[in-house]
PDB file of N, CA and C in Angstrom:
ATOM      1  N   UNK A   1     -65.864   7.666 -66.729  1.00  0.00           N
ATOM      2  CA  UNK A   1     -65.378   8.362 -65.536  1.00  0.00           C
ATOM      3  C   UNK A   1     -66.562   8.763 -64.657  1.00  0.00           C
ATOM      4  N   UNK A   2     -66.445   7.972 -63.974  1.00  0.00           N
ATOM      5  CA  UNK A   2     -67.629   8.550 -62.575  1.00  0.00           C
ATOM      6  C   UNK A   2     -67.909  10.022 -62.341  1.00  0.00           C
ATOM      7  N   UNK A   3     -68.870  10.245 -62.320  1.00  0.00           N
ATOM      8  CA  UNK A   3     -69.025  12.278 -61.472  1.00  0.00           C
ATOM      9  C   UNK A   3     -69.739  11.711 -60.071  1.00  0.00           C
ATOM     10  N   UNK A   4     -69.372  12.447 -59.195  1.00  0.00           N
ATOM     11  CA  UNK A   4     -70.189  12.089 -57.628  1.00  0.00           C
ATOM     12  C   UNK A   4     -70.537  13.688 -57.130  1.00  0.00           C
ATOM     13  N   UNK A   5     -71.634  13.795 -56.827  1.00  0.00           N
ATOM     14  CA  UNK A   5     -71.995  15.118 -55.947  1.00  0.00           C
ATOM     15  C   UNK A   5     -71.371  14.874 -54.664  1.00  0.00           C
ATOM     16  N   UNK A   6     -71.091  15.831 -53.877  1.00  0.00           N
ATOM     17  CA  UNK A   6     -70.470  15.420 -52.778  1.00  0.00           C
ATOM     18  C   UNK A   6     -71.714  15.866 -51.646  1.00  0.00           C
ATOM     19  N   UNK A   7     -71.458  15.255 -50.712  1.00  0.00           N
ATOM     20  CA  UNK A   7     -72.448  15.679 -49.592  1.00  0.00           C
ATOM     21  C   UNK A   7     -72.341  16.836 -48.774  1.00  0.00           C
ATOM     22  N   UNK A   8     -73.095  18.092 -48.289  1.00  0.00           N
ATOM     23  CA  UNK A   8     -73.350  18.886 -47.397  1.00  0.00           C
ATOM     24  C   UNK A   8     -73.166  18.459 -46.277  1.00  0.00           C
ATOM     25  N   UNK A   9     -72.152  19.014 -45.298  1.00  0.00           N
ATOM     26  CA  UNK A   9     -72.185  18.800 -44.089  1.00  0.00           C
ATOM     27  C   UNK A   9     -72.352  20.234 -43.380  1.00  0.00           C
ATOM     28  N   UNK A  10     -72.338  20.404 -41.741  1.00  0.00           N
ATOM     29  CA  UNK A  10     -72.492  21.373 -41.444  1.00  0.00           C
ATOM     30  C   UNK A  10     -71.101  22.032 -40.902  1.00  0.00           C
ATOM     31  N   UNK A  11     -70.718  22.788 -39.959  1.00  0.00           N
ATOM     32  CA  UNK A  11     -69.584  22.760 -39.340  1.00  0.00           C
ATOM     33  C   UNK A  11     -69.313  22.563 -38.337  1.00  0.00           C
ATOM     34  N   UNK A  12     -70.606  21.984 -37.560  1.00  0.00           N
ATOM     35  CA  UNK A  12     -70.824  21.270 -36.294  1.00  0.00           C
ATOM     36  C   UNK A  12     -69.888  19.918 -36.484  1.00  0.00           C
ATOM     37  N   UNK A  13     -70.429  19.276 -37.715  1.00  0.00           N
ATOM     38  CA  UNK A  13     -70.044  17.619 -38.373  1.00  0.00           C
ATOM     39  C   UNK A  13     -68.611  17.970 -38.482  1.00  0.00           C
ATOM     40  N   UNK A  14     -68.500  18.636 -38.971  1.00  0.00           N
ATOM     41  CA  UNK A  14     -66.647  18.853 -39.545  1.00  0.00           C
ATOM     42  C   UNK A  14     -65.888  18.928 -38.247  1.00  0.00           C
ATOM     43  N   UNK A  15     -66.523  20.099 -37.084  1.00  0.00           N
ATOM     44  CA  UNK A  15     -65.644  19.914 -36.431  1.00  0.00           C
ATOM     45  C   UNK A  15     -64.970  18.818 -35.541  1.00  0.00           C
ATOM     46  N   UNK A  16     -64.092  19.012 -35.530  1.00  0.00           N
ATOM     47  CA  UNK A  16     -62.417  17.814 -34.853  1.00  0.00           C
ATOM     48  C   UNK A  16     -62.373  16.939 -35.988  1.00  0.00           C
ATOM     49  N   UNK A  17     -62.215  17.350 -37.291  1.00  0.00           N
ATOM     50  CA  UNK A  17     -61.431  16.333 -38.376  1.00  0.00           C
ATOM     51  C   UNK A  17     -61.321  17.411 -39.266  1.00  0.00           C
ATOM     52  N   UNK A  18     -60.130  17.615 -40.141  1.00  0.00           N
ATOM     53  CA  UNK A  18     -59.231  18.341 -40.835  1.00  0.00           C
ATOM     54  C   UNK A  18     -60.068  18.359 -42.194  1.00  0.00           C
ATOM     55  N   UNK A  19     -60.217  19.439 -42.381  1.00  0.00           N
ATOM     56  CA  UNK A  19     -60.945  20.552 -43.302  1.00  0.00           C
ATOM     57  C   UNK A  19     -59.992  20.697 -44.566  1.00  0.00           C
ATOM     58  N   UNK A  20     -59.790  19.959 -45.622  1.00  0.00           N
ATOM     59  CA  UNK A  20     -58.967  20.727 -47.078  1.00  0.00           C
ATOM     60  C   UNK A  20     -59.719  21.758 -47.557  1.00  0.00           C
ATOM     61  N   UNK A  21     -58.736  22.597 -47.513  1.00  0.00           N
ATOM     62  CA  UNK A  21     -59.193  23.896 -48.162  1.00  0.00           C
ATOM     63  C   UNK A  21     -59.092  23.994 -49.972  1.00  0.00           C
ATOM     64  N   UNK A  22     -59.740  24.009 -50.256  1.00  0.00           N
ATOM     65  CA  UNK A  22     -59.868  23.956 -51.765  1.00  0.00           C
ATOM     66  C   UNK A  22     -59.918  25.495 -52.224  1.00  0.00           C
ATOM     67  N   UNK A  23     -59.081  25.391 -53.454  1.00  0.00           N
ATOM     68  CA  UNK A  23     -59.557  26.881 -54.274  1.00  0.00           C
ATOM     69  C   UNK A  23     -59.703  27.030 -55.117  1.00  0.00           C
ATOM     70  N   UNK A  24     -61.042  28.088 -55.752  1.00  0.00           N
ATOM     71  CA  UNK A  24     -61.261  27.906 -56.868  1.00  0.00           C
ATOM     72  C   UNK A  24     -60.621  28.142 -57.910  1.00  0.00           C
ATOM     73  N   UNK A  25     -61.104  27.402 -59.116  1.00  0.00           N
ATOM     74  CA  UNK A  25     -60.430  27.489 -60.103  1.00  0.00           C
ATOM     75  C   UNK A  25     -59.758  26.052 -60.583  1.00  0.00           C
ATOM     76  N   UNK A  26     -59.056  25.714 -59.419  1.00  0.00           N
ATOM     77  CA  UNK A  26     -58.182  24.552 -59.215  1.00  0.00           C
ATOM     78  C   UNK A  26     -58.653  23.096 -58.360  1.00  0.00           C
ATOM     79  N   UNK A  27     -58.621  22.140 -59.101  1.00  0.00           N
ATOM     80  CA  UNK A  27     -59.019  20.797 -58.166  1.00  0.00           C
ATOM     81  C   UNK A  27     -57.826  20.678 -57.337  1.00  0.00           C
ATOM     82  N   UNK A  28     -58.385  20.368 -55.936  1.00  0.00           N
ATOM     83  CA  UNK A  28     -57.994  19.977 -54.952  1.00  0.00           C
ATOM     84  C   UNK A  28     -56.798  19.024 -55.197  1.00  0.00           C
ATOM     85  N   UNK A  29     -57.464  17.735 -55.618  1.00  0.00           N
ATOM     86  CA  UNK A  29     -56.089  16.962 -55.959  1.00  0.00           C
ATOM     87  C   UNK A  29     -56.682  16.353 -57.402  1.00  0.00           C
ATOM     88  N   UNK A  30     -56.041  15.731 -58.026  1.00  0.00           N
ATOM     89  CA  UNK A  30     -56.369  15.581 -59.295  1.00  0.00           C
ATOM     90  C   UNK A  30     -55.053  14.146 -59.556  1.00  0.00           C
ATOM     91  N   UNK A  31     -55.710  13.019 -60.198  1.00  0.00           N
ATOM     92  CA  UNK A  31     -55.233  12.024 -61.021  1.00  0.00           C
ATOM     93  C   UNK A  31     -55.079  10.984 -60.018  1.00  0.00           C
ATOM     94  N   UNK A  32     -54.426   9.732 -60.358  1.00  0.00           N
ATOM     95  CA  UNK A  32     -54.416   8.599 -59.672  1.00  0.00           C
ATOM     96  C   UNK A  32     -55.790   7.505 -59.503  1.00  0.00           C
ATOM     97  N   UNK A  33     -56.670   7.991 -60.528  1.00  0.00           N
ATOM     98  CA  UNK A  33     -58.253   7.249 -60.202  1.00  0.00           C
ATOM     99  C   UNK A  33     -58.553   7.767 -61.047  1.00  0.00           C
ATOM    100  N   UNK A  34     -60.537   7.225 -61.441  1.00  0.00           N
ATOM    101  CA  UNK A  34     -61.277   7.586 -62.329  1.00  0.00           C
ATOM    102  C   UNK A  34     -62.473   8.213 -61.883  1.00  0.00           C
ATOM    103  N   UNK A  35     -62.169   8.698 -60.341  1.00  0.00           N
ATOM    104  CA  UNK A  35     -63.613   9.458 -60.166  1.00  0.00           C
ATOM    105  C   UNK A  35     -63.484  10.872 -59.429  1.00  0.00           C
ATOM    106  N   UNK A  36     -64.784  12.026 -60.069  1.00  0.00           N
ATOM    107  CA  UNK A  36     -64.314  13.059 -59.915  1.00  0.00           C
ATOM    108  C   UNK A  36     -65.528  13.317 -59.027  1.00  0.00           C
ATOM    109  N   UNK A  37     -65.432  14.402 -58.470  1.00  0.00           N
ATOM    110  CA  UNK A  37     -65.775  14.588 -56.972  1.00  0.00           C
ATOM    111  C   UNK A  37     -66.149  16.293 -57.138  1.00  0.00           C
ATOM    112  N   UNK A  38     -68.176  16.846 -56.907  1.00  0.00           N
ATOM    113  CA  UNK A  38     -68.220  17.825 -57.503  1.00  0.00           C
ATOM    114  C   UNK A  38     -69.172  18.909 -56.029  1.00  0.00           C
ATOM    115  N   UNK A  39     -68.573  19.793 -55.874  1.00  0.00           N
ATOM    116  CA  UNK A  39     -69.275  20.574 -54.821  1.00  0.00           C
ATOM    117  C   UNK A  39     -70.861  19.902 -54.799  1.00  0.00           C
ATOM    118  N   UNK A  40     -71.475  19.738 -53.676  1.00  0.00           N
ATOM    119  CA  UNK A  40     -73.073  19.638 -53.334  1.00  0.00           C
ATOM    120  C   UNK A  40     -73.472  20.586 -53.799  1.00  0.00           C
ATOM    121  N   UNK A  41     -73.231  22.001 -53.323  1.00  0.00           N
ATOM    122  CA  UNK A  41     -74.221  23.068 -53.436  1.00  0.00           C
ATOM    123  C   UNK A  41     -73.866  23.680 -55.157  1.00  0.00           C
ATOM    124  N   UNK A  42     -72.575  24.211 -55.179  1.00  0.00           N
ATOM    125  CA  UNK A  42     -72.474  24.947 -56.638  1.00  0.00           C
ATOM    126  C   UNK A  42     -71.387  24.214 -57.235  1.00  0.00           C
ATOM    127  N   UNK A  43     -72.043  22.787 -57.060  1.00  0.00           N
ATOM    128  CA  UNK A  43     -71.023  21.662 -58.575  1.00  0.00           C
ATOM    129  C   UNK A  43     -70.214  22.288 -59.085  1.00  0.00           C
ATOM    130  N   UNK A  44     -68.934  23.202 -58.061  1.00  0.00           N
ATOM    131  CA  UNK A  44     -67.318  23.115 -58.620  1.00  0.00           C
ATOM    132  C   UNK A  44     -67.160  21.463 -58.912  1.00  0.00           C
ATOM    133  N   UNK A  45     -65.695  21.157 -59.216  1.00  0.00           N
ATOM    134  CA  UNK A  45     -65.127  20.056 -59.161  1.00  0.00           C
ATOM    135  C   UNK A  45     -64.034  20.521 -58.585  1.00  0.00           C
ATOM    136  N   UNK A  46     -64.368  19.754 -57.167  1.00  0.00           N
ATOM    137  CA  UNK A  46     -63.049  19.812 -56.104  1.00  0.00           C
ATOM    138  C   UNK A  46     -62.173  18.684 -56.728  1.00  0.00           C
ATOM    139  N   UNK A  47     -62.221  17.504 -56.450  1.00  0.00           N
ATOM    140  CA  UNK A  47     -61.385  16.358 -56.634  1.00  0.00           C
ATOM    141  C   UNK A  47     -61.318  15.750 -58.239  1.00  0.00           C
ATOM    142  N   UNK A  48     -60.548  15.767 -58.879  1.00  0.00           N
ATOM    143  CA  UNK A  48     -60.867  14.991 -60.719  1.00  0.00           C
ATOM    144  C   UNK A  48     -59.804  13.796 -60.556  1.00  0.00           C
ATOM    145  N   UNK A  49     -60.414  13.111 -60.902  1.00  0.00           N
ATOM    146  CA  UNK A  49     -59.765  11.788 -61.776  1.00  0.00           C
ATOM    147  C   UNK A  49     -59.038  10.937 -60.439  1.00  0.00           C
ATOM    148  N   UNK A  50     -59.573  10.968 -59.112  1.00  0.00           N
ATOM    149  CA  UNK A  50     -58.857  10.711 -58.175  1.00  0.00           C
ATOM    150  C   UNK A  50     -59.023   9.028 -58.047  1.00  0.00           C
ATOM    151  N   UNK A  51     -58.602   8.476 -57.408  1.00  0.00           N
ATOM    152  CA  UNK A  51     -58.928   6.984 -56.643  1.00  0.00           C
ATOM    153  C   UNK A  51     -59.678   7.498 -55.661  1.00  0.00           C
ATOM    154  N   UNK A  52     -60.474   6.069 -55.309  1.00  0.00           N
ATOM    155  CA  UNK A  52     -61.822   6.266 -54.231  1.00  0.00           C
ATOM    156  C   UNK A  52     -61.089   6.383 -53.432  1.00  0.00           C
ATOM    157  N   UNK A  53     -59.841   6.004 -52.770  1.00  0.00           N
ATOM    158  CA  UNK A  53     -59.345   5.721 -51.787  1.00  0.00           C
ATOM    159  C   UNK A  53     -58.799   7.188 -51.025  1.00  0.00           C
ATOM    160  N   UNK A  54     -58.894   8.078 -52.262  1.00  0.00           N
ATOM    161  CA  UNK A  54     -58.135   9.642 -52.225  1.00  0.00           C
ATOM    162  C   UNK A  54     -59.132  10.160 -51.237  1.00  0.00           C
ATOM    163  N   UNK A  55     -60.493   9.804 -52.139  1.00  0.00           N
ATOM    164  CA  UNK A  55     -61.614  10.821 -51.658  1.00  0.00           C
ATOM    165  C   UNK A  55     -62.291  10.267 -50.459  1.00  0.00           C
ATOM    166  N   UNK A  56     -62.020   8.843 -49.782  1.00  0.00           N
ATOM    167  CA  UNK A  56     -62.936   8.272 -48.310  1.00  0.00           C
ATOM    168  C   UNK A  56     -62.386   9.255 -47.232  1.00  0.00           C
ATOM    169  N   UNK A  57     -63.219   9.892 -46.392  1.00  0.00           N
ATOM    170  CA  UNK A  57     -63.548  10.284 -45.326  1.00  0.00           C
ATOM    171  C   UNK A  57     -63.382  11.760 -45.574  1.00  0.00           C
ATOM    172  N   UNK A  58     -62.785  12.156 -46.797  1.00  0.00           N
ATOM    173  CA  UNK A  58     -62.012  13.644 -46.672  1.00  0.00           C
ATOM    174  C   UNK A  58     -63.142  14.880 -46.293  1.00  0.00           C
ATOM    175  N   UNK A  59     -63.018  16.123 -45.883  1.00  0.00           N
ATOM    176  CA  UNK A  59     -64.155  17.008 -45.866  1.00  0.00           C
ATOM    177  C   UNK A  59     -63.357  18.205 -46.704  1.00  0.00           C
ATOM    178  N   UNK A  60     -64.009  18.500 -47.538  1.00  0.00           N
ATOM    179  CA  UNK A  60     -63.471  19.971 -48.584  1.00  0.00           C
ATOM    180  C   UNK A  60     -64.246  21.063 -48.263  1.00  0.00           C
ATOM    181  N   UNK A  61     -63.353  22.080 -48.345  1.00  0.00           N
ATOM    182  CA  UNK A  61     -64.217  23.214 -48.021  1.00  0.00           C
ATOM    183  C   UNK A  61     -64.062  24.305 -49.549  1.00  0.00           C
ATOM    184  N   UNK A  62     -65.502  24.297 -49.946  1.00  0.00           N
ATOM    185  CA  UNK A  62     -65.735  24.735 -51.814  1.00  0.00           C
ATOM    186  C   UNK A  62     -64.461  25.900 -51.552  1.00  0.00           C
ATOM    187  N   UNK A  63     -63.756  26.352 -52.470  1.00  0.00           N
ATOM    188  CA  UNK A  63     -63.011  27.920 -52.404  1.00  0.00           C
ATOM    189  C   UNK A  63     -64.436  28.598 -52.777  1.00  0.00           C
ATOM    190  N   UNK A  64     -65.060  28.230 -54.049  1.00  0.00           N
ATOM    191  CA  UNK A  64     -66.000  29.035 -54.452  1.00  0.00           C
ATOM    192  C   UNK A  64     -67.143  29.444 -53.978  1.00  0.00           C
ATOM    193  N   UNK A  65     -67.789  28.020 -52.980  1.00  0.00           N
ATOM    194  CA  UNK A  65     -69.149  28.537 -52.259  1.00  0.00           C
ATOM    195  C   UNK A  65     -69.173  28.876 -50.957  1.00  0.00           C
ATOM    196  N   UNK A  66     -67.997  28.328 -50.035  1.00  0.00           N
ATOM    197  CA  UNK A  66     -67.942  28.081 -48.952  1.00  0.00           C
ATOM    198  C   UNK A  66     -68.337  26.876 -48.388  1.00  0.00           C
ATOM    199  N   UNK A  67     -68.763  25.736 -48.945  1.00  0.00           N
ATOM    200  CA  UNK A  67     -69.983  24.574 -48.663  1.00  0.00           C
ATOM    201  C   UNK A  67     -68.414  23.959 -48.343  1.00  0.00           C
ATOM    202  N   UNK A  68     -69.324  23.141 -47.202  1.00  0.00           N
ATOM    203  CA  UNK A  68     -68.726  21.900 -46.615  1.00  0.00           C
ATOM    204  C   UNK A  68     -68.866  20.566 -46.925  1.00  0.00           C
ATOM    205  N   UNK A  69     -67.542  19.965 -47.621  1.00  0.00           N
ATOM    206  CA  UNK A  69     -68.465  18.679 -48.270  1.00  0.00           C
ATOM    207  C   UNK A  69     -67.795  17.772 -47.884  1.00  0.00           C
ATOM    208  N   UNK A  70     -68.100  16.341 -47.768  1.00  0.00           N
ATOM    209  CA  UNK A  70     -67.494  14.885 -47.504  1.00  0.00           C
ATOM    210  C   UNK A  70     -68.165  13.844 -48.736  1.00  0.00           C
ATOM    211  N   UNK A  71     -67.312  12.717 -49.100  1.00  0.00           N
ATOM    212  CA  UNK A  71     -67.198  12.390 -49.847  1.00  0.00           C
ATOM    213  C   UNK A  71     -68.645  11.601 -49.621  1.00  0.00           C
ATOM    214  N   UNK A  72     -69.446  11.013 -50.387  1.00  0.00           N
ATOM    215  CA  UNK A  72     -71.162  10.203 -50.528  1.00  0.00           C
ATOM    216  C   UNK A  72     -71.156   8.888 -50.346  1.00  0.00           C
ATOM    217  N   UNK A  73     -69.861   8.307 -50.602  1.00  0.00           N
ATOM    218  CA  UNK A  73     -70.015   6.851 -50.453  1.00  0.00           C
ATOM    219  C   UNK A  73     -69.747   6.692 -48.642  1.00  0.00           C
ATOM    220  N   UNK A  74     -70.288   5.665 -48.406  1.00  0.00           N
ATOM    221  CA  UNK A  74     -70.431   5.215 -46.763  1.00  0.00           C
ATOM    222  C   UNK A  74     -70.688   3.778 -46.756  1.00  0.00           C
ATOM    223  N   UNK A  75     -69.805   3.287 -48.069  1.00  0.00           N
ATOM    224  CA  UNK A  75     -69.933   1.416 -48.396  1.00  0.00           C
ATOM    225  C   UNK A  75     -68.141   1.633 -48.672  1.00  0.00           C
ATOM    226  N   UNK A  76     -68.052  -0.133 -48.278  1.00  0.00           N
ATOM    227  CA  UNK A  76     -66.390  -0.130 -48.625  1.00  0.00           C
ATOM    228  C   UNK A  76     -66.047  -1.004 -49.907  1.00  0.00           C
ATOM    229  N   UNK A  77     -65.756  -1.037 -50.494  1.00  0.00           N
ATOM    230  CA  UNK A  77     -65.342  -2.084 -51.378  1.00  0.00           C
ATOM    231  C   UNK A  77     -64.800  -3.202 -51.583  1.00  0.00           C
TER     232      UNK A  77
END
C-alpha cells in the first residue's frame, strides 16, 4: 500500500478551487484504492486506501494542522 506525503500549498494557490475540509481523527474519504494520502506538515492521514483517481487535483484542508494540501503526483497514468 503506497503512503504519499501530500504537498503544501498556500491559500493564494487554493484560492478559486474547492477546499475539502477534513477532520481530525477521521480520513477524509477512505477505500476504493491502495493509496493513502498523509498531511505535508503533521503526517495526519487525510485520504486511506483511496484510488489515484480519488486523490488527482483535490486540495484538503488538515482538521488537525490547518495545512493546505494537494495531492504530489503531476504525471498521468
Amino acid at each position: 500500500m503506497p503512503q504519499f506525503n501530500m504537498i503544501l500549498i498556500t491559500p493564494e494557490q487554493a484560492a478559486g478551487h474547492d477546499v475539502l475540509e477534513h477532520t481530525a481523527g477521521t480520513p477524509l474519504r477512505e477505500g476504493g484504492g491502495d493509496e493513502t494520502y498523509r498531511c505535508g506538515r503533521c503526517k495526519t492521514t487525510l485520504l486511506v486506501d483511496v484510488a489515484h483517481h480519488d486523490a488527482h487535483g483535490v486540495i484538503v484542508k488538515c482538521g488537525k494542522c490547518g495545512a493546505l494540501n494537494t495531492e504530489p503526483h503531476h504525471h498521468h497514468h
